[in-house]
N, C-alpha and C. Protein backbone atom coordinates (compact mmCIF):
# COMPACT_ATOMS: atom_id res chain seq x y z
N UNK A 1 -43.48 26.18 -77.47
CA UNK A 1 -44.07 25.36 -76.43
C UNK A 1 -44.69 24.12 -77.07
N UNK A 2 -44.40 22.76 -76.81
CA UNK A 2 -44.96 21.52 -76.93
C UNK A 2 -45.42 21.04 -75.89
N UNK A 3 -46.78 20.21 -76.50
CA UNK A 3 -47.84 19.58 -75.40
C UNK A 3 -48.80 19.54 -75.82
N UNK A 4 -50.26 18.63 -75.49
CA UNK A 4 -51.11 18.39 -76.18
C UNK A 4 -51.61 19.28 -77.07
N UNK A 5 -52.49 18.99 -77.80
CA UNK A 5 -53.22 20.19 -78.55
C UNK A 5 -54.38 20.04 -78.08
N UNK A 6 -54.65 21.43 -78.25
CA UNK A 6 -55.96 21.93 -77.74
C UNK A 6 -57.05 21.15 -78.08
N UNK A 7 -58.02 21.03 -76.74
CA UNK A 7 -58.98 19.70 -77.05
C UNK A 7 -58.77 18.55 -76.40
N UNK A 8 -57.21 18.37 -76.33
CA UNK A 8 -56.77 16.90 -76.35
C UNK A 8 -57.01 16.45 -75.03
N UNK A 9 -57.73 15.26 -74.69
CA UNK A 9 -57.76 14.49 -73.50
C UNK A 9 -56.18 14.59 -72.45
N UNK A 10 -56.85 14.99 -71.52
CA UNK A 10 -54.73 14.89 -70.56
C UNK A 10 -55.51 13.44 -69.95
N UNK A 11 -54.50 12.53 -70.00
CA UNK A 11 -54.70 11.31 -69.08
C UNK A 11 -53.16 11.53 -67.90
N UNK A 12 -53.74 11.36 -66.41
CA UNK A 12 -53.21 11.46 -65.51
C UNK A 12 -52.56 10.27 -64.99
N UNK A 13 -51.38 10.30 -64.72
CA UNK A 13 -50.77 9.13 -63.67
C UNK A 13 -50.56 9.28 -62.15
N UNK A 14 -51.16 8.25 -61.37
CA UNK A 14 -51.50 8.30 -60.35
C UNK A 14 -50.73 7.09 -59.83
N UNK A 15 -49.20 7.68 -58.78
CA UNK A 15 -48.25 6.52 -58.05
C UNK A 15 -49.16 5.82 -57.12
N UNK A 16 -48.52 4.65 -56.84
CA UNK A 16 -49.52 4.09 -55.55
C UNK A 16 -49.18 4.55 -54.61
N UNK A 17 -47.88 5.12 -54.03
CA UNK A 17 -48.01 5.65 -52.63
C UNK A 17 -47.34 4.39 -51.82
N UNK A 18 -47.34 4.22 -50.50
CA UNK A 18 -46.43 3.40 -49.64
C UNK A 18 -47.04 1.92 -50.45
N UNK A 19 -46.75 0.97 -50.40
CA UNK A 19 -46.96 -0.12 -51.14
C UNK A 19 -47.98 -1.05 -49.72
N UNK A 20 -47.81 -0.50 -48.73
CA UNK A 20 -48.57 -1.17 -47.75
C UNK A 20 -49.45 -0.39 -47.35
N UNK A 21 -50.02 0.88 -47.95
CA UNK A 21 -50.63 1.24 -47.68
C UNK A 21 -51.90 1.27 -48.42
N UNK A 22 -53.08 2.58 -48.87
CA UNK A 22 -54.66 2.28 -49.10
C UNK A 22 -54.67 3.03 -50.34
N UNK A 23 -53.29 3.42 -51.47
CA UNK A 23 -53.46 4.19 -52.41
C UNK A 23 -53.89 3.63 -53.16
N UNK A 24 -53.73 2.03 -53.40
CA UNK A 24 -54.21 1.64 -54.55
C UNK A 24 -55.59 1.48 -54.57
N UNK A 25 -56.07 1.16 -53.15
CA UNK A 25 -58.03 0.74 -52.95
C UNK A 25 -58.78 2.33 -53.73
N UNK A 26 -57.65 3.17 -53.01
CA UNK A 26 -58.65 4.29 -53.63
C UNK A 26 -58.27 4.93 -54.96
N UNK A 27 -57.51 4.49 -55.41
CA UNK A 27 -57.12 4.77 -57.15
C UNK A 27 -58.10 3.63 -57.59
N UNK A 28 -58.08 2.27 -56.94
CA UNK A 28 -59.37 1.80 -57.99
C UNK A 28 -60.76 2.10 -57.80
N UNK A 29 -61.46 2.76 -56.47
CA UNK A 29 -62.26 3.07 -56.00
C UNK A 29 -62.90 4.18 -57.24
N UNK A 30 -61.82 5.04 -57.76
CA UNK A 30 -62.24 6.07 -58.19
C UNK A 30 -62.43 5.66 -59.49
N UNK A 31 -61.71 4.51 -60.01
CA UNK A 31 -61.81 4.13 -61.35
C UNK A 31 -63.60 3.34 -61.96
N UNK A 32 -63.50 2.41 -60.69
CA UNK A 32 -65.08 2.06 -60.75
C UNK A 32 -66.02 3.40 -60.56
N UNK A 33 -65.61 4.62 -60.13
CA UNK A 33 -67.05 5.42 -59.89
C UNK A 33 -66.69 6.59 -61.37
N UNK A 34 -65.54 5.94 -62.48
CA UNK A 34 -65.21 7.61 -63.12
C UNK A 34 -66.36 7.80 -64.33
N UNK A 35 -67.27 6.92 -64.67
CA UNK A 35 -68.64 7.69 -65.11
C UNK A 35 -69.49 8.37 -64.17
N UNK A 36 -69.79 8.05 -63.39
CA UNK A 36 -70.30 8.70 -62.99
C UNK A 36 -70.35 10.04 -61.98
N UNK A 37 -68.51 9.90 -61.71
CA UNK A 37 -67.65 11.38 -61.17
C UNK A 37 -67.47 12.62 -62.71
N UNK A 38 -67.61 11.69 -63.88
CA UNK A 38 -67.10 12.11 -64.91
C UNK A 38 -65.56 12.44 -65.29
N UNK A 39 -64.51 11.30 -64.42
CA UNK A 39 -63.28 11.70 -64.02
C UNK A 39 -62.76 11.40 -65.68
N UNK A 40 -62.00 12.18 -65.93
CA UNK A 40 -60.64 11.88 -67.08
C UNK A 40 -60.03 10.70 -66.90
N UNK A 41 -59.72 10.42 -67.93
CA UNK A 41 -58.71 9.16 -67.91
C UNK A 41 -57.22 9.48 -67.23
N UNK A 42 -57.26 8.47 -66.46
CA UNK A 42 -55.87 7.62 -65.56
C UNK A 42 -55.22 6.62 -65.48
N UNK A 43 -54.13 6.53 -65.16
CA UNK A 43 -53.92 5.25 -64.98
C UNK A 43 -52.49 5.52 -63.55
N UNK A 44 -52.37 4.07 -63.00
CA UNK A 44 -52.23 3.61 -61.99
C UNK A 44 -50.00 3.12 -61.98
N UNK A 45 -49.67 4.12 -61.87
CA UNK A 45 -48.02 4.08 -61.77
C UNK A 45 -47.58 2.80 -60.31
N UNK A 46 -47.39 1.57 -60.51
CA UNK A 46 -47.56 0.69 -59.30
C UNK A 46 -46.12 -0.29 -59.51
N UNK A 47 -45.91 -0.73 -58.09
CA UNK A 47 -44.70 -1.68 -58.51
C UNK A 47 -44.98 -2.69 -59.43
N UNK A 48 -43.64 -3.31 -60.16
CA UNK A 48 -43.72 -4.86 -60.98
C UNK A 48 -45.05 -5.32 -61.03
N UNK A 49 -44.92 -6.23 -59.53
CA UNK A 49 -45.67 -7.18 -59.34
C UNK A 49 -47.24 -7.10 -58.89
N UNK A 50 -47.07 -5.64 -59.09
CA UNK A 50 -48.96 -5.62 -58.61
C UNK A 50 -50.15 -6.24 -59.26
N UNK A 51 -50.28 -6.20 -60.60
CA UNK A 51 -51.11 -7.54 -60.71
C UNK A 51 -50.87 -8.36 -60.75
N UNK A 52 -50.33 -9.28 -60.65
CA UNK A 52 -50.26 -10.64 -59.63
C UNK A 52 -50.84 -10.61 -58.13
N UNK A 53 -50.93 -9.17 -57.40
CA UNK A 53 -50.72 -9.14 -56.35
C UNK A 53 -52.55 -8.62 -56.10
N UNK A 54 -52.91 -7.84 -57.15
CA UNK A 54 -54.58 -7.55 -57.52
C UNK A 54 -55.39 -9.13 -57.09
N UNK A 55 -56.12 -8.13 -56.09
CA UNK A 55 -57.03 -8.90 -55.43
C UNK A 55 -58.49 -8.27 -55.80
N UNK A 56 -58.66 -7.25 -56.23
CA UNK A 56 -59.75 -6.55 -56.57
C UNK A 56 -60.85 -7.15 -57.54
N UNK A 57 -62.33 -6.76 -57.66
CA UNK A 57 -63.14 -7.13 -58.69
C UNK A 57 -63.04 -6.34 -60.19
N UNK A 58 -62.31 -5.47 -59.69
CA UNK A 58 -61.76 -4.61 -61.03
C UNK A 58 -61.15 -5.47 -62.03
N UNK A 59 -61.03 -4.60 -63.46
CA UNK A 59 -60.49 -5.50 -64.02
C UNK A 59 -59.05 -4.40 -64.26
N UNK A 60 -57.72 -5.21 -64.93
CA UNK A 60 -56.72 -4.49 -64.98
C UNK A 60 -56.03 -4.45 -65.74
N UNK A 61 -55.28 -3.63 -66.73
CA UNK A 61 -54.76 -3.88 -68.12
C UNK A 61 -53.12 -3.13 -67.76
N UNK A 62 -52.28 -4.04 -68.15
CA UNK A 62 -51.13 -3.48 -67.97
C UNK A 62 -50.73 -2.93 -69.40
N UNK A 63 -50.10 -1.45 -69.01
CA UNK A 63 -49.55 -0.49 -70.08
C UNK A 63 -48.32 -0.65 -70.09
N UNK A 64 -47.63 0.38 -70.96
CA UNK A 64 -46.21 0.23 -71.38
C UNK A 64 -45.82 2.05 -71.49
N UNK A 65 -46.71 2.82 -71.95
CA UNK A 65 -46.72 3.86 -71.90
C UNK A 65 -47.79 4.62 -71.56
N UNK A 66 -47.52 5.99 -70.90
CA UNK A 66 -48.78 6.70 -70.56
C UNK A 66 -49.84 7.48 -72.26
N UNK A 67 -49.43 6.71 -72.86
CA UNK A 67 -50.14 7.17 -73.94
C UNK A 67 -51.13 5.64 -74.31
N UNK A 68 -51.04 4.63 -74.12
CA UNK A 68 -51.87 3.47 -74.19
C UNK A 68 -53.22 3.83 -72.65
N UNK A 69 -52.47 4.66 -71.99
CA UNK A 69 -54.02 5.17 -70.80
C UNK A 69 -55.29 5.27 -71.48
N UNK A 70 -55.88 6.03 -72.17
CA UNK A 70 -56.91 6.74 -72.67
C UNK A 70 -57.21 5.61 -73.44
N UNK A 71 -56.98 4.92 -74.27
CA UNK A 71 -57.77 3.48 -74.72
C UNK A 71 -58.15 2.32 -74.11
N UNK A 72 -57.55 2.75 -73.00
CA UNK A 72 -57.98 1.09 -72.22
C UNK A 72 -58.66 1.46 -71.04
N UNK A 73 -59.10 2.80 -70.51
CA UNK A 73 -59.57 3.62 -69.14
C UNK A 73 -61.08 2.76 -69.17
N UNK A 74 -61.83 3.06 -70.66
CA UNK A 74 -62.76 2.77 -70.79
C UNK A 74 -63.43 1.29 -69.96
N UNK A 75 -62.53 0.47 -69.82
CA UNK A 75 -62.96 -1.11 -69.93
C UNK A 75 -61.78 -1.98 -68.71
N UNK A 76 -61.14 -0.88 -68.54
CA UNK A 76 -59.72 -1.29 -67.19
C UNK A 76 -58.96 -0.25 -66.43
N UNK A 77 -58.59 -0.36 -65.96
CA UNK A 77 -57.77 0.68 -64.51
C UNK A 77 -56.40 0.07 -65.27
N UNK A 78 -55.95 1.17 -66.30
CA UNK A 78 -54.48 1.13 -66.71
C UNK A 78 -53.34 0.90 -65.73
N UNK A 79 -52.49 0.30 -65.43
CA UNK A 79 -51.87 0.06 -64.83
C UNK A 79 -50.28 -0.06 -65.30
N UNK A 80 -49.22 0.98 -64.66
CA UNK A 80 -48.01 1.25 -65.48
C UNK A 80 -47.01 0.53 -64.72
N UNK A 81 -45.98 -0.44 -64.59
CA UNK A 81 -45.10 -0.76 -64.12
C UNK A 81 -43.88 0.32 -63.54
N UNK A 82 -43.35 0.74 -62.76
CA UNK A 82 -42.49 1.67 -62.45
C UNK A 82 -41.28 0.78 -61.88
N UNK A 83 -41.69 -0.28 -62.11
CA UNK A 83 -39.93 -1.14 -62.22
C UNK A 83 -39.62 -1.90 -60.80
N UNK A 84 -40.10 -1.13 -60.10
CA UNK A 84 -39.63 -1.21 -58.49
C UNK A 84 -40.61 -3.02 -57.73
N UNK A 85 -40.50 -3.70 -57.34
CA UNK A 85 -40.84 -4.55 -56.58
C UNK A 85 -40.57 -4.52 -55.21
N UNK A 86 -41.73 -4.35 -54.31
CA UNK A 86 -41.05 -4.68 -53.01
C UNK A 86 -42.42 -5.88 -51.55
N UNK A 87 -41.33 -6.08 -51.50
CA UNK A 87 -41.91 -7.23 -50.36
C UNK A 87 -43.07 -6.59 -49.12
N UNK A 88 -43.96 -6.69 -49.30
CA UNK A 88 -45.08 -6.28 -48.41
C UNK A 88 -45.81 -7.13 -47.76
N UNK A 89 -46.54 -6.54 -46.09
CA UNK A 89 -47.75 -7.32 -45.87
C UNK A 89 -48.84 -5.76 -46.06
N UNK A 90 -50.35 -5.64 -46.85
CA UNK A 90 -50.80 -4.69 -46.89
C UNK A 90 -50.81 -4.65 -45.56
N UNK A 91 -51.20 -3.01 -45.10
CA UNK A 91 -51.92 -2.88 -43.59
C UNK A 91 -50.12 -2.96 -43.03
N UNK A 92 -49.37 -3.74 -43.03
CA UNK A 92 -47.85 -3.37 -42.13
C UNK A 92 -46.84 -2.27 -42.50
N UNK A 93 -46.63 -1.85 -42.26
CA UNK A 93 -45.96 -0.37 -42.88
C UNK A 93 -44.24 -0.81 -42.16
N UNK A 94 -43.36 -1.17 -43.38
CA UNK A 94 -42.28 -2.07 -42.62
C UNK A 94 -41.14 -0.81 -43.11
C-alpha cells in the first residue's frame, strides 16, 4: 500500500461546482476562516480562467500540482486549473 506517511498533512481538493454557481464564495469563505476552524490545507480545483475572473479580497496563488497546496495554504487559497473554461454570468445557471 502507497500513500502518505504517517503524520503527513492530507491537503484536499475542492472542485468549484456549477461555474455559475456559490462554490467558489464558499471554498473561499472557508479559506479566510481556516485558522480559526483549524481546517487542513486545500486548495481550489476551478476553470482556466478563474483568476482573472476573482473578484474576491482574498488573495490567490495558482498551482500546478496538488502537492504545491500545503505551502502556499498558509498566505493564499491555492488554486488548481482543471483545463476547462466556460462562458458564465454568476447567479445565471445557463
Amino acid at each position: 500500500m502507497t500513500g502518505p506517511h504517517p503524520g503527513a498533512p492530507r491537503v484536499l481538493g475542492i472542485t468549484m461546482g456549477d461555474p455559475a454557481g456559490i462554490g467558489v464564495e464558499v471554498v473561499a469563505k472557508a479559506w479566510e476562516q481556516r485558522h480559526h476552524e483549524m481546517l487542513p490545507p486545500f486548495f481550489l480545483i476551478a476553470d482556466s480562467d478563474y483568476p482573472a475572473r476573482h473578484q474576491s479580497s482574498i488573495p490567490i496563488e495558482v498551482i500546478t500540482s496538488p502537492e504545491e497546496a500545503e505551502g502556499v495554504f498558509s498566505r493564499a487559497l491555492p488554486v488548481m486549473s482543471c483545463g476547462a473554461t466556460a462562458e458564465v454570468t454568476i447567479g445565471q445557471p445557463e
